[in-house]
C-alpha atoms as a PDB file:
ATOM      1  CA  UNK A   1      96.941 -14.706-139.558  1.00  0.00           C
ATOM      2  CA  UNK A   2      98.756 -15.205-136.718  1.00  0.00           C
ATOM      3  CA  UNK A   3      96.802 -12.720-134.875  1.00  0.00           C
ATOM      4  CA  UNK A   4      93.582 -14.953-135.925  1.00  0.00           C
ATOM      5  CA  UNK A   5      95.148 -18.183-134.808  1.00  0.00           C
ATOM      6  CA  UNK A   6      96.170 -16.898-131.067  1.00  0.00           C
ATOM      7  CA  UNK A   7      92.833 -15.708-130.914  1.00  0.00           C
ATOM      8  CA  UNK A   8      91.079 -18.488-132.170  1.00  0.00           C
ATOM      9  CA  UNK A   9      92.653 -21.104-129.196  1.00  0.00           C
ATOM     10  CA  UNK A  10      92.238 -18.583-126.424  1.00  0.00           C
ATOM     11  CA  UNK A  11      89.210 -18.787-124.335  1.00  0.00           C
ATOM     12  CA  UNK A  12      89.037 -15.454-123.398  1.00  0.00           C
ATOM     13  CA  UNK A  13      88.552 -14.219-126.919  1.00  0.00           C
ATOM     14  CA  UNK A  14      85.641 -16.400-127.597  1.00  0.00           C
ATOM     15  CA  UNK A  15      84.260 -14.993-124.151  1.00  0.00           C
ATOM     16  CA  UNK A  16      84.851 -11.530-125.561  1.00  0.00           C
ATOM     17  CA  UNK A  17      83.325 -12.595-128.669  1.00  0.00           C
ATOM     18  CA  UNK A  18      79.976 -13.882-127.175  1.00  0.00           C
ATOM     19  CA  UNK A  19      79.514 -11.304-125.178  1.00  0.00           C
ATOM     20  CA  UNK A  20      79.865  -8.336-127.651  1.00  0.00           C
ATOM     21  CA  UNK A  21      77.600 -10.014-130.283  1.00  0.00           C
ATOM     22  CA  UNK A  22      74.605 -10.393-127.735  1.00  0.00           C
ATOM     23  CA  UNK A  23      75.424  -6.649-127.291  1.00  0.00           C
ATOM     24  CA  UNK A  24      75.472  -5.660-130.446  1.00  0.00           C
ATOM     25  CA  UNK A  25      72.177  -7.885-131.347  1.00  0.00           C
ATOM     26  CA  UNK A  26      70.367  -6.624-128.662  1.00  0.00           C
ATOM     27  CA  UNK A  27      71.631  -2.876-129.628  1.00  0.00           C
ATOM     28  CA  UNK A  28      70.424  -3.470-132.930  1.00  0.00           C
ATOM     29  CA  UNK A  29      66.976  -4.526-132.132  1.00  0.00           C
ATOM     30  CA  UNK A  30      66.481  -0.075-132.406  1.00  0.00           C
ATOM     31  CA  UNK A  31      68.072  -0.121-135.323  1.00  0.00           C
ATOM     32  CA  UNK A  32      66.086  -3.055-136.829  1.00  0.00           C
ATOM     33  CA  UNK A  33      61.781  -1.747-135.734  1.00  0.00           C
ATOM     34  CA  UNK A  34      63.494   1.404-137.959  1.00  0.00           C
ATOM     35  CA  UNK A  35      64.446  -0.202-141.205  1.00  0.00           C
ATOM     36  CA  UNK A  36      61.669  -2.778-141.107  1.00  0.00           C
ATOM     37  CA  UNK A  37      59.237  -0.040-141.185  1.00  0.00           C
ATOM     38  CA  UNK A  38      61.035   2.794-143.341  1.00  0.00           C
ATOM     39  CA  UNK A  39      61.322  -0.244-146.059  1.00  0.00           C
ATOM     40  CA  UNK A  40      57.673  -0.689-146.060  1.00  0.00           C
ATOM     41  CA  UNK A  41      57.458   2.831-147.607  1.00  0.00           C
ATOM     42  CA  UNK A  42      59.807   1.196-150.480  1.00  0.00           C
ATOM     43  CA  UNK A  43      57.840   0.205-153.453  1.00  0.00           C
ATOM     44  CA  UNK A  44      56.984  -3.738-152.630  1.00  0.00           C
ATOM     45  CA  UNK A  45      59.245  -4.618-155.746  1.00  0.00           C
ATOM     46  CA  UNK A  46      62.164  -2.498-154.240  1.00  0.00           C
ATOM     47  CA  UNK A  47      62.003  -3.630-150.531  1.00  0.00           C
ATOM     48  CA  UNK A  48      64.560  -6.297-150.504  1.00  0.00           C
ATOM     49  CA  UNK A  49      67.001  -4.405-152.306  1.00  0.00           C
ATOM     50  CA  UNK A  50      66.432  -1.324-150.171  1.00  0.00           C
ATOM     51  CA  UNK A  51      67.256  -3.381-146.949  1.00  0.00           C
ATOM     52  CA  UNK A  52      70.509  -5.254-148.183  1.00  0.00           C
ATOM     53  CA  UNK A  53      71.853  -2.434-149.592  1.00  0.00           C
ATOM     54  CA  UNK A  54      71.062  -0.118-146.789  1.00  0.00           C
ATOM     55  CA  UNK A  55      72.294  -2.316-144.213  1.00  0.00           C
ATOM     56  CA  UNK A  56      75.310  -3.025-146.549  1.00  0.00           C
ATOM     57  CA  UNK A  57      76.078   0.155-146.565  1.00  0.00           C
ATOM     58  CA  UNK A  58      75.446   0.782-142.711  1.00  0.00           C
ATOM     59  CA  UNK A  59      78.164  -2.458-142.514  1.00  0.00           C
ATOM     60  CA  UNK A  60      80.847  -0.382-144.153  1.00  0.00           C
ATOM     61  CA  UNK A  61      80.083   2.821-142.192  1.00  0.00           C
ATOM     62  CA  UNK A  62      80.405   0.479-138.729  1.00  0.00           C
ATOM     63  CA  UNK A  63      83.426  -0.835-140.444  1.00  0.00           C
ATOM     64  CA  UNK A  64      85.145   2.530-141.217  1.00  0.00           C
ATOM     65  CA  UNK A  65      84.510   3.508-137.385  1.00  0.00           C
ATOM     66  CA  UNK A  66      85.934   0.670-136.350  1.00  0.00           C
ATOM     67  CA  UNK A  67      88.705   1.567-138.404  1.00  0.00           C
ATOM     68  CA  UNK A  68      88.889   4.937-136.254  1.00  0.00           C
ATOM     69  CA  UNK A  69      88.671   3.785-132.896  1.00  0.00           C
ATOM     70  CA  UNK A  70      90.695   5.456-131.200  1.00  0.00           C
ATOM     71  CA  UNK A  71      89.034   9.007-133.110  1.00  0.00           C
ATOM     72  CA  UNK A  72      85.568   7.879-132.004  1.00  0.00           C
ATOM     73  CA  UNK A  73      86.612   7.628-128.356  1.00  0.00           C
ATOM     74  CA  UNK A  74      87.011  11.007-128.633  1.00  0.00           C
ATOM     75  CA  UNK A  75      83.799  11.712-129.647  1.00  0.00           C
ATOM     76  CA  UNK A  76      82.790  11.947-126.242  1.00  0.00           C
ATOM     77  CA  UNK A  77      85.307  14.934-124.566  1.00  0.00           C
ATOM     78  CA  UNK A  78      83.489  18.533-124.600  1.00  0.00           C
ATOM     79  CA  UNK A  79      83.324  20.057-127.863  1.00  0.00           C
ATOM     80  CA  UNK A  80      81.023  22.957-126.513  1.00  0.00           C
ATOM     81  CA  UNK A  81      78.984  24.471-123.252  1.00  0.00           C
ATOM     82  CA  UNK A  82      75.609  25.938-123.372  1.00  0.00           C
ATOM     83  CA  UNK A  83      74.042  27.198-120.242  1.00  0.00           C
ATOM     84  CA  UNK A  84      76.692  25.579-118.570  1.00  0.00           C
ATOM     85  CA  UNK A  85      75.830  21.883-120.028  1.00  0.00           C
ATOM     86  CA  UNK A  86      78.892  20.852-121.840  1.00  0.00           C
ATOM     87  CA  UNK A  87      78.197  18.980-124.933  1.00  0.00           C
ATOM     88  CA  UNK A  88      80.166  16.460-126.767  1.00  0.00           C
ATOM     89  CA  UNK A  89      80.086  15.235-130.702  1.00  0.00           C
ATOM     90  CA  UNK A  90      78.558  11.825-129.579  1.00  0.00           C
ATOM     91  CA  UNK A  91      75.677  14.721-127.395  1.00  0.00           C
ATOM     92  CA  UNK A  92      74.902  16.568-130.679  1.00  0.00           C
ATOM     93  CA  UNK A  93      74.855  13.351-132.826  1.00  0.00           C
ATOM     94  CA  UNK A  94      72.240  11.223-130.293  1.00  0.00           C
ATOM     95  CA  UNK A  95      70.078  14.665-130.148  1.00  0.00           C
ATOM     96  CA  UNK A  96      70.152  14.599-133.871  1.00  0.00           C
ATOM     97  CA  UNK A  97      69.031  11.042-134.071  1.00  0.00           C
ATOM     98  CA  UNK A  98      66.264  11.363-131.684  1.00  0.00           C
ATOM     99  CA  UNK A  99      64.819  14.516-132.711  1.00  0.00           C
ATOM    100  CA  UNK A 100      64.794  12.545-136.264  1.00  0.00           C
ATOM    101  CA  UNK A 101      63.163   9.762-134.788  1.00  0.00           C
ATOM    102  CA  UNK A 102      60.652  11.800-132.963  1.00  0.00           C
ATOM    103  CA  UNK A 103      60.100  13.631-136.207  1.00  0.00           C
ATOM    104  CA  UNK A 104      59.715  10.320-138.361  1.00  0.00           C
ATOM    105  CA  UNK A 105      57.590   8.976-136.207  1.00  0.00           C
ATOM    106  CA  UNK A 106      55.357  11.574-135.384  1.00  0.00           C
ATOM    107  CA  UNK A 107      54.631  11.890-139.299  1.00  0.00           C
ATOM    108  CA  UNK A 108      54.296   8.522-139.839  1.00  0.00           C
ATOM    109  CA  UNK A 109      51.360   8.296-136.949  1.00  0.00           C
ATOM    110  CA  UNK A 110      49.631  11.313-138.145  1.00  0.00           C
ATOM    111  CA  UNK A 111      49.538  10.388-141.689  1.00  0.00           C
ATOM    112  CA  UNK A 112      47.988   7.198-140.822  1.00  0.00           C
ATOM    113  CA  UNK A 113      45.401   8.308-138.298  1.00  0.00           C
ATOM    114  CA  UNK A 114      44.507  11.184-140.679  1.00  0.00           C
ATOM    115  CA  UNK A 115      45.992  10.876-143.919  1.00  0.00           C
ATOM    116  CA  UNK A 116      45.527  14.250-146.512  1.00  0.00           C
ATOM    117  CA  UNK A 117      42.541  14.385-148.442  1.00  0.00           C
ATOM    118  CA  UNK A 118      43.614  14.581-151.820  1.00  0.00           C
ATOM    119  CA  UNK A 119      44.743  10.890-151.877  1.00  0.00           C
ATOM    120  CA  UNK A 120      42.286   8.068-151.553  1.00  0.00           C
ATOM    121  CA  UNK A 121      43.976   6.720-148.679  1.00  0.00           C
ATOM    122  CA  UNK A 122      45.963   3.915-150.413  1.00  0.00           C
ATOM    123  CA  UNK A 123      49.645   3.152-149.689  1.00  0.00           C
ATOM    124  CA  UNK A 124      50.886   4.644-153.398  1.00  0.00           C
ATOM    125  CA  UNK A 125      50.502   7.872-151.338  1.00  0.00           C
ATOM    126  CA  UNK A 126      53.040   7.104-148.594  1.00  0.00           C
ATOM    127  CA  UNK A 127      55.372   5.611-151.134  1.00  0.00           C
ATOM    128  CA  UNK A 128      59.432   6.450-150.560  1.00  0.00           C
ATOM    129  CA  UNK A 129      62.044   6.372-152.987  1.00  0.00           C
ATOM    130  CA  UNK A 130      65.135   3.487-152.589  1.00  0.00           C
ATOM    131  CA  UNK A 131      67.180   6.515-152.649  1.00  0.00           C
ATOM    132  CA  UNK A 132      65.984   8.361-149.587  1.00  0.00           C
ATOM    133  CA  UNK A 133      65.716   5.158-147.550  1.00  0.00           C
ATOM    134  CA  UNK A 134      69.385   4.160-148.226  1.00  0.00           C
ATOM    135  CA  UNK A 135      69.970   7.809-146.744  1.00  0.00           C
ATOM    136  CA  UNK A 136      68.108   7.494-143.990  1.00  0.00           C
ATOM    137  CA  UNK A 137      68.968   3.604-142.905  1.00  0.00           C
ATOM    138  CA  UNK A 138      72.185   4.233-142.928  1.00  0.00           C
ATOM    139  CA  UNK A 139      72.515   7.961-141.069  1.00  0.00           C
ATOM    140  CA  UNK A 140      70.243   6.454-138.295  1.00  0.00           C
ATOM    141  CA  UNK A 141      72.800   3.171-138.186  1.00  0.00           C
ATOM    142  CA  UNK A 142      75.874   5.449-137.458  1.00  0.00           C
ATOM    143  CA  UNK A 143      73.797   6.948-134.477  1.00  0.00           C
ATOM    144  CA  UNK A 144      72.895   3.601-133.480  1.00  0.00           C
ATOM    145  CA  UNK A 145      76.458   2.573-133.485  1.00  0.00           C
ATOM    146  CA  UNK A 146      78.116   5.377-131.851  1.00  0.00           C
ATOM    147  CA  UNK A 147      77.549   4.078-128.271  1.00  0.00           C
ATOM    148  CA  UNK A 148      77.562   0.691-129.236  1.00  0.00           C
ATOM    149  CA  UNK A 149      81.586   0.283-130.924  1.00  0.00           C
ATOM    150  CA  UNK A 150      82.713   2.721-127.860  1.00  0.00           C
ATOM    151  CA  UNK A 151      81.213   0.115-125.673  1.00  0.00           C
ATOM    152  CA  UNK A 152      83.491  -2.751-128.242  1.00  0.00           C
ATOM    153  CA  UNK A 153      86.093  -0.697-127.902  1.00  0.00           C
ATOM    154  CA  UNK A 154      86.510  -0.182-124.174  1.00  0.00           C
ATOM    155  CA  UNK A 155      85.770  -4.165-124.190  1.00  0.00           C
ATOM    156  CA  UNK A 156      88.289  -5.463-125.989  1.00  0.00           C
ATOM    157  CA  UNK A 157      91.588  -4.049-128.110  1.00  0.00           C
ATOM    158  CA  UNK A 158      91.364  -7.095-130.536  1.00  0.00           C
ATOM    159  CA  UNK A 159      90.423  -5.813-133.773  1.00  0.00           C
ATOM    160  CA  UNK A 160      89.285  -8.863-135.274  1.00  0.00           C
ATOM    161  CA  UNK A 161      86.722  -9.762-132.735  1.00  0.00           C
ATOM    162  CA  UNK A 162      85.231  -6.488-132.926  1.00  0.00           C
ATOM    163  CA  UNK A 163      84.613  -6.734-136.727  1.00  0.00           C
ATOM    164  CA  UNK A 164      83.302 -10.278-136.217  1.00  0.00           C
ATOM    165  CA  UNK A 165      80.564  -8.881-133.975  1.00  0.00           C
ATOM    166  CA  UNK A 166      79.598  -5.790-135.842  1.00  0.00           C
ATOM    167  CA  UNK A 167      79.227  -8.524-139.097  1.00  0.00           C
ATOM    168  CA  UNK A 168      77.264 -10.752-137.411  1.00  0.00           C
ATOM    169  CA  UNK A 169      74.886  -8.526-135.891  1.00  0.00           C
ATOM    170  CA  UNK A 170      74.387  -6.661-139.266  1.00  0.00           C
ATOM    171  CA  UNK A 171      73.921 -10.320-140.382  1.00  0.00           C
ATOM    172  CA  UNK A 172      71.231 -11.174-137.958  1.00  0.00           C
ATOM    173  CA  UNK A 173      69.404  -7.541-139.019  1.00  0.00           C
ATOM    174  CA  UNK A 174      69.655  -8.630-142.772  1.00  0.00           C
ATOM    175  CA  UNK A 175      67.905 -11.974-141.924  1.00  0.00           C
ATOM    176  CA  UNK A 176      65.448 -10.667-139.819  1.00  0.00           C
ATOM    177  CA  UNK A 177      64.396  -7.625-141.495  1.00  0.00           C
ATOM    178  CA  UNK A 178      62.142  -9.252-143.850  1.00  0.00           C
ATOM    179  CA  UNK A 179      60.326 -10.773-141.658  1.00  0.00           C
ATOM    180  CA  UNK A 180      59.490  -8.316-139.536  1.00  0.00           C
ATOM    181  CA  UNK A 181      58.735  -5.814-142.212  1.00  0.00           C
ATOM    182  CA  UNK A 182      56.257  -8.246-143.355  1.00  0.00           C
ATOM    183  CA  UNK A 183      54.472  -9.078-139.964  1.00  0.00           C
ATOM    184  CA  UNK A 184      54.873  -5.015-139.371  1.00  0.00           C
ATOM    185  CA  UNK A 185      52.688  -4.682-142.722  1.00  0.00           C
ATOM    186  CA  UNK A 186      49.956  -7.325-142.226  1.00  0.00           C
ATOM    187  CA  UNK A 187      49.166  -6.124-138.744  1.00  0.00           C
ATOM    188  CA  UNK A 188      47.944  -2.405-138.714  1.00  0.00           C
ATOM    189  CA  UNK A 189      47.802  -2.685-134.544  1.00  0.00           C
ATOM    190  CA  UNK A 190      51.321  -3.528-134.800  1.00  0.00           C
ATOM    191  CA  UNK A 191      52.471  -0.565-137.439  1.00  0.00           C
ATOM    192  CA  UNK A 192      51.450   1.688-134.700  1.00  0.00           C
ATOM    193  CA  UNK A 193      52.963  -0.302-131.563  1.00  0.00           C
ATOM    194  CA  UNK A 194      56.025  -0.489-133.592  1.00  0.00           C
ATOM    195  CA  UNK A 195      55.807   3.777-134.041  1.00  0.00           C
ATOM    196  CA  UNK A 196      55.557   4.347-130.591  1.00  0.00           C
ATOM    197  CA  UNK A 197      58.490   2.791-129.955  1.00  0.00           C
ATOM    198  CA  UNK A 198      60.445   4.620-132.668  1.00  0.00           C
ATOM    199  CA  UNK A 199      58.870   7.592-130.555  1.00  0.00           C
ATOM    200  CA  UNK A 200      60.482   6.050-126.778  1.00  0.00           C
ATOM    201  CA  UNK A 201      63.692   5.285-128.426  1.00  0.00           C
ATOM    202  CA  UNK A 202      63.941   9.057-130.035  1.00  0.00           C
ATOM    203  CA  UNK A 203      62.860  10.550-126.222  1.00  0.00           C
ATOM    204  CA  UNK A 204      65.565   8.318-125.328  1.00  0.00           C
ATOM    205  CA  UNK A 205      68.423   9.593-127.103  1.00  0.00           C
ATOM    206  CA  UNK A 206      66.935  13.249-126.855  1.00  0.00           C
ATOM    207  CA  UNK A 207      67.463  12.627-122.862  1.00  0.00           C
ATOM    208  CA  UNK A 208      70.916  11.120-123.651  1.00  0.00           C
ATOM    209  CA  UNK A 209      72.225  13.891-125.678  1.00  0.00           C
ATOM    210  CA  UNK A 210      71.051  16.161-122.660  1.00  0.00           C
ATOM    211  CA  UNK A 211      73.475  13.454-120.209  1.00  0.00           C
ATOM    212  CA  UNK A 212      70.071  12.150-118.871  1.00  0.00           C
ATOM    213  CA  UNK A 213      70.761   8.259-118.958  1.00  0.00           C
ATOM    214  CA  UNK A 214      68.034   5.976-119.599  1.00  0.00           C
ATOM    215  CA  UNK A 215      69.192   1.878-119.139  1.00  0.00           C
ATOM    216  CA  UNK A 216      68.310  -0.119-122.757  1.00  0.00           C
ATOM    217  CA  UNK A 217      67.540  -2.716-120.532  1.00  0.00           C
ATOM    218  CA  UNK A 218      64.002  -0.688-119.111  1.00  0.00           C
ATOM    219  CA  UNK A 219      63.305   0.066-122.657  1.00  0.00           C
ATOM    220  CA  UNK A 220      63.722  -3.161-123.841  1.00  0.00           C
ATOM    221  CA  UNK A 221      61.280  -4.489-120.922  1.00  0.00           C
ATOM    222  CA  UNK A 222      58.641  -2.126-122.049  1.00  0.00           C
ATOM    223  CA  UNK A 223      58.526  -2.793-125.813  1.00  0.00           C
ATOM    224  CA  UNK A 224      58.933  -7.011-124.799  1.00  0.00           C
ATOM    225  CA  UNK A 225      55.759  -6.123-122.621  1.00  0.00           C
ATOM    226  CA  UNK A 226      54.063  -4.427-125.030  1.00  0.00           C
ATOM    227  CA  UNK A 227      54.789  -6.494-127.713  1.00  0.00           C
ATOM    228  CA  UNK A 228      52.882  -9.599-125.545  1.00  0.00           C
ATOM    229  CA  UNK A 229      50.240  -7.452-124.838  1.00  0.00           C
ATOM    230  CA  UNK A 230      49.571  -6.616-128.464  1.00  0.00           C
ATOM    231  CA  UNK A 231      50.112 -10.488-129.509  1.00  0.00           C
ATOM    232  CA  UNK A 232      47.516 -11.532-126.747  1.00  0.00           C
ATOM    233  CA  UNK A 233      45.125  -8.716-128.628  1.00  0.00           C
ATOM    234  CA  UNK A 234      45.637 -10.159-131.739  1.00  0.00           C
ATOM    235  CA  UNK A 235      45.371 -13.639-130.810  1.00  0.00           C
ATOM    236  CA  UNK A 236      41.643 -12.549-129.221  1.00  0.00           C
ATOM    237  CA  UNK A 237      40.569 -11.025-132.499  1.00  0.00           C
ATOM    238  CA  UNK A 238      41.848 -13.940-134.541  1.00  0.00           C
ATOM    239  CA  UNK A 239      39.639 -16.421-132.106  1.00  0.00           C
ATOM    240  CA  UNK A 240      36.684 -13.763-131.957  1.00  0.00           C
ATOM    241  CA  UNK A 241      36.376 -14.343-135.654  1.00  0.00           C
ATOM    242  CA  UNK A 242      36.619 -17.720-136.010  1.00  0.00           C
ATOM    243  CA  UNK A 243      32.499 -19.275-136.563  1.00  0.00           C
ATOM    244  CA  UNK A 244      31.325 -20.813-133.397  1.00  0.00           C
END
């Protein structure tokens, strides 16, 4: 308590505060275009469940590495070399990631564009269980944290404000999830915008692992600039409908 009480009457704390929950919103706008379309595989009675729980779970994981700072600094000294390219556990777990996201995407395009015969091209046939979705929301959270809590840690030592930003960004993802999924679903254009950048962000951790650094920041740009693009489309096709 006393800990809580310094902190809460000393400006730089609050300055430390603000600025690692903008990071860790922004950060977690990845994160978010992931869960918002891997619930939409969720039955439609299951959805809301699937998301709270999953980023619930993904809370307790952040938690738990918070918990291990000082282990997950670590994560980054050389665990092995190959052709001469040393590679640490924070490498091999953002070239997991990616080549999952690259993976997950890539399916998820094709069976849209040409889904298999045998099904009549409904949604029941790209249905996922709430069990598989927990899995996957909350392995693709702890690679989507990794860089982010090293970043918290080499911020600030304070405990307490780290664990206030990691809650309210996961809070921000729980509100906003819904929403999105649900814009995500009504708009088929923007199911596949939103795929393609699953597929940048996955190229982008791919070229990470291999200590090829690309800045969030140009990322961010390009999926903002898409995502005008694709709401000045839709706005065209809404008026282009409309009777004259």
């Amino acid at each position: 308590m006393e800990t809580i009480a310094r902190l809460a009457v000393d400006p730089a704390a609050w300055a430390a505060l603000a600025t690692l929950i903008a990071m860790e919103v922004v950060l977690g706008v990845d994160n978010l275009v992931f869960i918002a379309l891997l619930s939409n595989r969720v039955a439609e009675s299951r959805r809301a469940f699937a998301r709270s729980v999953g980023l619930s779970l993904a809370l307790i994981f952040r938690l738990a590495m918070l918990g291990s700072a000082a282990a997950l600094v670590r994560l980054t000294g050389p665990l092995a070399t190959v052709f001469g390219r040393p590679f640490s556990v924070r490498d091999l777990l953002l070239l997991a990631g990616g080549l999952f996201l690259v993976w997950k995407a890539t399916i998820e395009i094709h069976e849209r564009i040409d889904p298999d015969e045998k099904d009549d091209g409904s949604a029941k046939s790209l249905r996922l269980g709430v069990g598989s979705a927990l899995i996957q929301i909350v392995l693709i959270d702890i690679v989507f944290s990794v860089d982010s809590i090293i970043t918290a840690v080499g911020m600030t030592n304070e405990f307490p404000i780290m664990v206030i930003a990691v809650v309210f960004a996961v809070a921000v993802m729980m509100v906003a999830s819904g929403p999105l999924a649900g814009f995500i679903r009504r708009n088929p254009t923007v199911l596949m915008l939103a795929l393609s950048f699953l597929l940048m962000i996955g190229m982008a951790l791919i070229a990470d692992g291999f200590g090829f650094h690309i800045e969030r920041g140009y990322i961010y740009a390009a999926m903002f600039f898409s995502s005008l693009v694709e709401a000045l489309n839709t706005l065209a096709r809404r008026n282009a409908r409309r009777p004259s």
